[in-house]
Protein backbone atom coordinates (compact mmCIF):
# COMPACT_ATOMS: atom_id res chain seq x y z
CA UNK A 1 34.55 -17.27 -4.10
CA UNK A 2 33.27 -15.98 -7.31
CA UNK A 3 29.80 -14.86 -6.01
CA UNK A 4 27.33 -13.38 -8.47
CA UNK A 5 23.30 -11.88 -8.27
CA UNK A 6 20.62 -12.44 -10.84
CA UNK A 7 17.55 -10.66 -10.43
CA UNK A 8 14.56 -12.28 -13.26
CA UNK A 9 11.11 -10.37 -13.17
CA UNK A 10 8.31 -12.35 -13.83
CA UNK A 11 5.34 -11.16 -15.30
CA UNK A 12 3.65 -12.59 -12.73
CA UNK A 13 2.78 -10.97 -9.05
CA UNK A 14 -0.91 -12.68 -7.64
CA UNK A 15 -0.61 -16.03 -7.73
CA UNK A 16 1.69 -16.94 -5.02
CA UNK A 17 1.69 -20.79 -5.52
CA UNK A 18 3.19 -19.82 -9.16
CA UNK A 19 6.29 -18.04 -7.75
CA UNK A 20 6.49 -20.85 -5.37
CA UNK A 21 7.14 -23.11 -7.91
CA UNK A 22 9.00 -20.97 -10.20
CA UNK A 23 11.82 -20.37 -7.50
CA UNK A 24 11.61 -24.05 -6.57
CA UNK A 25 12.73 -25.12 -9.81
CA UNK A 26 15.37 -22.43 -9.37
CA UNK A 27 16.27 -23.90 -6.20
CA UNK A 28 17.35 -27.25 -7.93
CA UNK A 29 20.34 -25.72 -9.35
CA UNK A 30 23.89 -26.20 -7.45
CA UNK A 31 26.06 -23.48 -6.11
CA UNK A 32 22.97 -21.16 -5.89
CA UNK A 33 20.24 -19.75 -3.50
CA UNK A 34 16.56 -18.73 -4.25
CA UNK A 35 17.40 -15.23 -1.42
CA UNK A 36 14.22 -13.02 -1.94
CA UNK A 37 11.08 -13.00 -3.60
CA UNK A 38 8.77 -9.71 -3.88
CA UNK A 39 5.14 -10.07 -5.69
CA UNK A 40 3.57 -7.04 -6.86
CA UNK A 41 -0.29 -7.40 -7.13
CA UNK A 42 -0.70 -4.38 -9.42
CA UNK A 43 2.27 -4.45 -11.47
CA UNK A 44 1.39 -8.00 -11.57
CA UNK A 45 5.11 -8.76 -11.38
CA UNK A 46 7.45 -10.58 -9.20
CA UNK A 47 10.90 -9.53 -8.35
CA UNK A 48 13.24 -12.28 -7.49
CA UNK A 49 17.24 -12.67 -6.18
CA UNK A 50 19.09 -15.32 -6.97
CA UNK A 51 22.80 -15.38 -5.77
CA UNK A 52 25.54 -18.08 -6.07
CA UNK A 53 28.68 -18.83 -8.23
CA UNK A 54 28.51 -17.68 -12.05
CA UNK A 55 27.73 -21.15 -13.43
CA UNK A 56 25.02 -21.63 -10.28
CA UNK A 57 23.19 -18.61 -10.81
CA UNK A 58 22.48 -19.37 -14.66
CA UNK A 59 21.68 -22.55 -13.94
CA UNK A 60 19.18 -21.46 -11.67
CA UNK A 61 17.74 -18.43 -14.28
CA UNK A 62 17.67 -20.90 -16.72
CA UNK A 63 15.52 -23.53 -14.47
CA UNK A 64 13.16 -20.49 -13.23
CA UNK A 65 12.90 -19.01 -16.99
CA UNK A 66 11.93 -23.02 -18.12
CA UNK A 67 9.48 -23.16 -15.07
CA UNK A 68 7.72 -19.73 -16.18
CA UNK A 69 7.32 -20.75 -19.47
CA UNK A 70 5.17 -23.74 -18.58
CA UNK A 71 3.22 -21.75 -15.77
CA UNK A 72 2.78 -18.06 -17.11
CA UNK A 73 0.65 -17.44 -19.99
CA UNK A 74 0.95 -14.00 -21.20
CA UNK A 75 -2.18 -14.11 -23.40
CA UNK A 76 -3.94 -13.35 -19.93
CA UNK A 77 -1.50 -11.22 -18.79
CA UNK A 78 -2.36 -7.50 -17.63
CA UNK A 79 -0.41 -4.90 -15.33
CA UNK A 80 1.25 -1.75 -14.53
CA UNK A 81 4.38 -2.58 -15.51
CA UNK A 82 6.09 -2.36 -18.43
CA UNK A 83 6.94 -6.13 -20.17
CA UNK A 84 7.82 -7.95 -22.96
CA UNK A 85 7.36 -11.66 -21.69
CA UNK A 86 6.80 -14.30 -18.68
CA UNK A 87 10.24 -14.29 -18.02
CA UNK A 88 10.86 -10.28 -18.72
CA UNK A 89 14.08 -9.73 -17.87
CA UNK A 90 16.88 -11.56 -16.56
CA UNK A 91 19.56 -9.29 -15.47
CA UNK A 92 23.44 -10.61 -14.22
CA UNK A 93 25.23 -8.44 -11.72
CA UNK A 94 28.55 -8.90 -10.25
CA UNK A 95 29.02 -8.86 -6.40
CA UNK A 96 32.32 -9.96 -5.17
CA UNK A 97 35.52 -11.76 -6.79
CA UNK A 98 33.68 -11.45 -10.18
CA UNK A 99 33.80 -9.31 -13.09
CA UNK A 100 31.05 -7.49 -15.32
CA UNK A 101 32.40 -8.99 -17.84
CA UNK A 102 31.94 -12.65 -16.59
CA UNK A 103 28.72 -11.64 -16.53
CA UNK A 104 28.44 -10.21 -19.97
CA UNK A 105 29.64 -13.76 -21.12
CA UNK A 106 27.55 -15.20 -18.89
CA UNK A 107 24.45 -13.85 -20.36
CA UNK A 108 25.33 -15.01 -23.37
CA UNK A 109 25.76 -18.12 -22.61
CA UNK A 110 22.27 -18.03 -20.74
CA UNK A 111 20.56 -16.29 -23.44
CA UNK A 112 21.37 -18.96 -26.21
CA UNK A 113 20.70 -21.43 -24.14
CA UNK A 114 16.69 -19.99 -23.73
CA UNK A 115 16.46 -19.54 -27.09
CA UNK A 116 17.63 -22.68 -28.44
CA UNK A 117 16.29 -25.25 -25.54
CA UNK A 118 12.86 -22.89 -25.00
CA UNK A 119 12.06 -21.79 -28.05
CA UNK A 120 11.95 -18.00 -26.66
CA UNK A 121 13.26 -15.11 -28.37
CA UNK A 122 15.95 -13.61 -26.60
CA UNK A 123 17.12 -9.82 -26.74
CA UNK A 124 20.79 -9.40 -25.11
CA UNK A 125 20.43 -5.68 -23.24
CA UNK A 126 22.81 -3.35 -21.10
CA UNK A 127 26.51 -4.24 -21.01
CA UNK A 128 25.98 -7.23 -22.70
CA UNK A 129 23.82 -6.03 -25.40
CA UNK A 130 25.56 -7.15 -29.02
CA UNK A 131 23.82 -3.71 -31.00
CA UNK A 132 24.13 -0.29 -29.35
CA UNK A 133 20.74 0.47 -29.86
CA UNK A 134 19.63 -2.38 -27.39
CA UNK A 135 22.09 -0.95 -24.49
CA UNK A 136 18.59 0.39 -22.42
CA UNK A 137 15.99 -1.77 -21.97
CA UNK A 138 13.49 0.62 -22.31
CA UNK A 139 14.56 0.18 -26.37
CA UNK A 140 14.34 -3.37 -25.81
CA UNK A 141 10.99 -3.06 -24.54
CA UNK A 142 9.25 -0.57 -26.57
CA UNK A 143 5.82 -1.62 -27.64
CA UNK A 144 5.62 -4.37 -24.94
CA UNK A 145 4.77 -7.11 -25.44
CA UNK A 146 1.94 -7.14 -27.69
CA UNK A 147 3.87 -5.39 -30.28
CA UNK A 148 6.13 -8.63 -30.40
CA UNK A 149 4.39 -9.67 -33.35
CA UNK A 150 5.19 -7.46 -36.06
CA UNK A 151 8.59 -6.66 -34.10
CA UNK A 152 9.95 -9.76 -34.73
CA UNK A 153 9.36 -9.74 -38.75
CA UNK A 154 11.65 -6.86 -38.93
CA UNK A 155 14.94 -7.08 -39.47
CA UNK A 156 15.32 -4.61 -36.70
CA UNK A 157 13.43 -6.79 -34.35
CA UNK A 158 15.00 -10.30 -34.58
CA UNK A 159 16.38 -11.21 -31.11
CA UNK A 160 20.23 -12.36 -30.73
CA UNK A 161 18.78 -16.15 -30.02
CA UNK A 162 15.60 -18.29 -30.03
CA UNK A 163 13.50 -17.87 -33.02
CA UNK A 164 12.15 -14.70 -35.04
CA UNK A 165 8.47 -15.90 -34.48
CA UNK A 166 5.91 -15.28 -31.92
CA UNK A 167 5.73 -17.37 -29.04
CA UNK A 168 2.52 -16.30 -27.85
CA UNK A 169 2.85 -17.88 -24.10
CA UNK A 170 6.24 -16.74 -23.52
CA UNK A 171 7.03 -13.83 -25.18
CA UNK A 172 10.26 -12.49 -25.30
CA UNK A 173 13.13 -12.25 -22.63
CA UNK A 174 15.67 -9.67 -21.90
CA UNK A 175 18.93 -11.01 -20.44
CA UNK A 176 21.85 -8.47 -19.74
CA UNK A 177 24.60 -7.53 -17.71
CA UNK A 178 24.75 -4.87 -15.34
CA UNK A 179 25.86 -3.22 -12.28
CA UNK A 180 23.93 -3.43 -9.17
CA UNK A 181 20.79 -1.13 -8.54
CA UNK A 182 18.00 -0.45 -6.50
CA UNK A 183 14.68 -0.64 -7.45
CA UNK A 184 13.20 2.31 -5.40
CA UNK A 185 9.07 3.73 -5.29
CA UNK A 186 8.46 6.91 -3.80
CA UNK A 187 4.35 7.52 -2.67
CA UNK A 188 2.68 10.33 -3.08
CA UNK A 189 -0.49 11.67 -1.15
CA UNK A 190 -2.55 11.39 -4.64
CA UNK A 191 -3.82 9.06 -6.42
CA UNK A 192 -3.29 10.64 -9.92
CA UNK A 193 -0.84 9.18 -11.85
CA UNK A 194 -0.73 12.17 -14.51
CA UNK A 195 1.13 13.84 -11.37
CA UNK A 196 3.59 10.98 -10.82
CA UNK A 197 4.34 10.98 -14.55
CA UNK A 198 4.66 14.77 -14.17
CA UNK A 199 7.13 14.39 -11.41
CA UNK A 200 9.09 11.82 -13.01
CA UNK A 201 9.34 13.62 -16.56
CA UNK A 202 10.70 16.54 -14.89
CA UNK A 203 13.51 14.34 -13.09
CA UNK A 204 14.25 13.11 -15.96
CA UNK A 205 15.12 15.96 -17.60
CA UNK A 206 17.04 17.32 -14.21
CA UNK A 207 14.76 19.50 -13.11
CA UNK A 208 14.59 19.58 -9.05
CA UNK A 209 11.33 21.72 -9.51
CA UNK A 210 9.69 23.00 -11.84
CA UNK A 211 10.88 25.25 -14.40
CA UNK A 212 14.72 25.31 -12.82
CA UNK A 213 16.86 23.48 -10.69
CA UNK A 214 19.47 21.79 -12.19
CA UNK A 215 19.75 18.49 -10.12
CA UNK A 216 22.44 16.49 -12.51
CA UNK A 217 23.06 13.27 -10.69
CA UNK A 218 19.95 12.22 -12.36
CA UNK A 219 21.58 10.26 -14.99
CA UNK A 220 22.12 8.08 -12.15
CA UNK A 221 18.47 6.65 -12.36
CA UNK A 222 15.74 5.99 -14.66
CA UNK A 223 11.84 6.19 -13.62
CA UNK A 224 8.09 6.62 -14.45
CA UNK A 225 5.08 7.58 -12.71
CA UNK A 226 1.99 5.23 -11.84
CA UNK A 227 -1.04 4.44 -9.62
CA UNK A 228 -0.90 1.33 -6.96
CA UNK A 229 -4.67 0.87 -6.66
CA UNK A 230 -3.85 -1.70 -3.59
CA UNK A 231 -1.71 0.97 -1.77
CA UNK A 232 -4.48 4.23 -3.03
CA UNK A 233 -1.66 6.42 -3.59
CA UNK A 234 0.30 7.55 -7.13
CA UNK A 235 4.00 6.35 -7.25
CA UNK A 236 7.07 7.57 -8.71
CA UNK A 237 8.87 4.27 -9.77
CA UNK A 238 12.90 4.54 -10.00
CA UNK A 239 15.33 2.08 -10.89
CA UNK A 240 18.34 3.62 -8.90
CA UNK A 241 21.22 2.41 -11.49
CA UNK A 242 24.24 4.37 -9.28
CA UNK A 243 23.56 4.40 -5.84
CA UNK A 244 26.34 5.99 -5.24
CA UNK A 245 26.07 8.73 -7.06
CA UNK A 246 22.53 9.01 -6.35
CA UNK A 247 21.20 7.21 -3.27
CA UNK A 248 17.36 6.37 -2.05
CA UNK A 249 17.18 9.50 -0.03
CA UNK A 250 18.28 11.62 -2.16
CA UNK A 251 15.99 10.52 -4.88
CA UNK A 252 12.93 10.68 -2.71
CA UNK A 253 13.91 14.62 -1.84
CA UNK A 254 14.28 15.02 -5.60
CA UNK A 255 10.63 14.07 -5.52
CA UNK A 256 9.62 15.55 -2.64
CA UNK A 257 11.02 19.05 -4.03
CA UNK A 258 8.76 18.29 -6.98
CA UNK A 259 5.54 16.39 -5.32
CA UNK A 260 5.16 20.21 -2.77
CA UNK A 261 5.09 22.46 -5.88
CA UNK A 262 2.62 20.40 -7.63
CA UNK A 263 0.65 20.50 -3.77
CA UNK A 264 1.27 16.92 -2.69
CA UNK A 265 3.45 15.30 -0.33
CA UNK A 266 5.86 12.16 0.16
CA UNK A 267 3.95 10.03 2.00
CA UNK A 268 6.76 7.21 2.35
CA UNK A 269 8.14 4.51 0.21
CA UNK A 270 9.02 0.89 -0.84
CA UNK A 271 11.98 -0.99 -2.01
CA UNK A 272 11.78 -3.41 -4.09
CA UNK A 273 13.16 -6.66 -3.70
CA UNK A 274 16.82 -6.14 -2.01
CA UNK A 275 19.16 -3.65 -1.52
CA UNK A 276 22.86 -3.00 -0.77
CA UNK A 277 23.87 -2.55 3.04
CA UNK A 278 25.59 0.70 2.59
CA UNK A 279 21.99 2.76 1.04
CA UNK A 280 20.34 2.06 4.03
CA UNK A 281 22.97 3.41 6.22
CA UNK A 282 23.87 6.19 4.19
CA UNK A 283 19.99 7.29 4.53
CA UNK A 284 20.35 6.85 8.37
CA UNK A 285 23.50 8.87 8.35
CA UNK A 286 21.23 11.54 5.87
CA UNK A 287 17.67 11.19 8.00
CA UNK A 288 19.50 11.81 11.65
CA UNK A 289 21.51 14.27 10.77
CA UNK A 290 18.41 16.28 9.65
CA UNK A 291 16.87 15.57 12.99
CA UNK A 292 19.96 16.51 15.04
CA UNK A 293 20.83 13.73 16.07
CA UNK A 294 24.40 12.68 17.12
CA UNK A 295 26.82 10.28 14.78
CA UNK A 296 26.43 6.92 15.86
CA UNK A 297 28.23 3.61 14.28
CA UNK A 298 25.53 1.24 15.60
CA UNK A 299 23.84 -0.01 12.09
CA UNK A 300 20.48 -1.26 13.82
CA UNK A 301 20.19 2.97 14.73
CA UNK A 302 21.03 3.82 11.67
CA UNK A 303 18.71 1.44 10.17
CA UNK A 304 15.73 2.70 11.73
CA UNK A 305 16.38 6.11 11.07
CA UNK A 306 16.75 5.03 7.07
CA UNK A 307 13.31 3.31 7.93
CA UNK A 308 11.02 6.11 9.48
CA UNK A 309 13.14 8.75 7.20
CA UNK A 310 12.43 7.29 4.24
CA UNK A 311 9.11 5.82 5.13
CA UNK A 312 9.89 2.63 3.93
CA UNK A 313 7.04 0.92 6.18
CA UNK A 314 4.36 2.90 4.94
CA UNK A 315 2.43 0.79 2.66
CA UNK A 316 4.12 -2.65 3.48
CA UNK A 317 6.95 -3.92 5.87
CA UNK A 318 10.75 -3.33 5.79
CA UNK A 319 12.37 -6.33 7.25
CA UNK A 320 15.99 -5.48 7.11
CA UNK A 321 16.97 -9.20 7.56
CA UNK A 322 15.34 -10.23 4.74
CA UNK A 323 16.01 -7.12 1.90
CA UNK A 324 19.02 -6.31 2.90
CA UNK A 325 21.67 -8.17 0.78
CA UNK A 326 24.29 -8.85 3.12
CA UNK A 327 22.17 -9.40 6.06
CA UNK A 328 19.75 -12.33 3.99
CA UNK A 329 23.23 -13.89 2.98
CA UNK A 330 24.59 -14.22 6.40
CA UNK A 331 21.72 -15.71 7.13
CA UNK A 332 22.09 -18.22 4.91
CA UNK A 333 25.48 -19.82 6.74
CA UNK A 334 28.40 -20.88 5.08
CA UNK A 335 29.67 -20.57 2.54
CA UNK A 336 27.61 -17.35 1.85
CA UNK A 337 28.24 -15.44 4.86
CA UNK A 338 31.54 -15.88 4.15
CA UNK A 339 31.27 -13.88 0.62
CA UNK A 340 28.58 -11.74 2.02
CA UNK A 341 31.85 -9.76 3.74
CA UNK A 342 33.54 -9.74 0.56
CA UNK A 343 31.10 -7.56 -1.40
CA UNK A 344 32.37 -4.06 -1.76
CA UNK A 345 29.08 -2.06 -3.13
């Protein structure tokens, strides 16, 4: 089985009967499952997972990116994150039996189809971006959404589908194809976001502390520092774009290193939306081995320690049977248990 994630961000994270119906209409398509939602008061964004077979999972993109056009109005819109429209980004990410580049055709297919049928400009980003300087999103992004306007009377700025005018409601929408990564907050025991942005600049540029260090797995990541006015603590957002090469633990000592010489401390963490299996345990693995504790193959140990090491309660709940990929999909019967113990992250 061919089994494939799509993860759209909606620029929409208080109004819970919105999301409700925006991942009901996705839960119309065929061959595809509406697995997580996470809302985001502040960021006033909502994370969601679909997974299912290629041609599912675009049908159900396409039926949640129709459904936020009709119930998001970006006009009102206002939050923390960065955006460009309603439907803000819609990545495709391959999990078992496919390729990235199914998924790089598939987001074409998906992105001409929103343009044409929706009437919303459509930038192609990451591996399936058609003009090198669209590969990162945060090129696609830059000036947001209100700079859409002007953007889109350049010659630079016309998107790869829908039309070169402003759709005011909508906005634009960034579909791409990717690899698989975690979307990963570290807290801080401030609430000055100068200091998160601080912290992340200086992981950005590789510094473990500052003014040395070398720390060069950063590549692996990209991130920016905010305030979470509903959690009264600073944040240092990551998007965690090799977990392999760089996994949640070791990006949250990366910022610990960084948050003690500035005279703060970790105070825990969130994940957002879901993440691979094999993070979590690594961080157990990581968190009780720095406690001295013995090896141990039992994953609901391991678990736990990732939870209390990482802190990942701290300002909301963890619940491993719903954010953990493979977990949510076994839970969801056949056949996706069946390709949940195909996926090789």
């Amino acid at each position: 089985m061919q089994l494939i994630e799509c993860v759209p961000n909606f620029s929409e994270g208080r109004d819970r009967q919105a999301i409700d119906r925006i991942a009901a209409a996705a839960a119309e398509a065929q061959d595809a499952l509406v697995l997580h939602t996470d809302m985001g008061a502040d960021a006033n964004r909502t994370v969601m997972t679909l997974v299912g077979t290629p041609a599912g999972v675009a049908d159900a993109a396409y039926r949640a990116v129709a459904a936020a056009s009709k119930i998001i109005d970006m006009t009102a819109h206002s939050g923390a994150h960065p955006r460009i429209g309603a439907s803000d980004v819609c990545p495709l990410i391959p999990l078992s039996g496919a390729s990235l580049e199914t998924c790089i055709e598939l987001a074409a297919s998906l992105g001409e189809r929103i343009g044409e049928r929706l009437g919303i400009p459509v930038y192609l980003y990451g591996r399936a971006a058609q003009r090198p300087d669209r590969m990162q999103l945060r090129a696609v992004r830059e000036g947001e959404y209100e700079a859409l306007p002007n953007r889109l009377k350049s010659k630079n700025g016309r998107p790869d589908f829908g039309p070169s005018r402003f759709n005011a409601r909508s906005g634009a929408t960034a579909v791409g194809a990717r690899e698989l990564l975690i979307a990963f907050n570290v807290n801080l025991s401030t609430d000055d976001p100068g200091i998160a942005r601080d912290i992340a600049r200086d992981l950005r540029a590789g510094q473990s502390a500052p003014g040395g260090g070398s720390l060069p797995l950063m590549p692996a990541f990209r991130t920016l520092g905010w305030t979470m006015p509903t959690y009264g603590c600073a944040q240092v957002s990551m998007n965690l774009v090799n977990f392999r090469m760089l996994p949640p633990h070791a990006a949250l000592e990366a910022v610990r290193t960084q948050a003690l010489a500035r005279g703060v401390t970790v105070t825990g963490s969130e994940l957002v939306g879901m993440t691979p299996l094999a993070a979590i345990l690594s961080a157990g693995e990581f968190y009780r081995s720095q406690a001295g504790l013995g090896e141990t193959t039992e994953e609901d140990e391991l678990i736990q320690a990732a939870i209390d090491g990482l802190g990942l309660a701290s300002v909301r709940p963890f619940e491993p049977e719903e954010q953990i990929l493979e977990y949510a999909l076994r839970r969801a019967g056949e056949p996706w248990a069946a390709a949940a113990r195909e996926i090789r992250l």
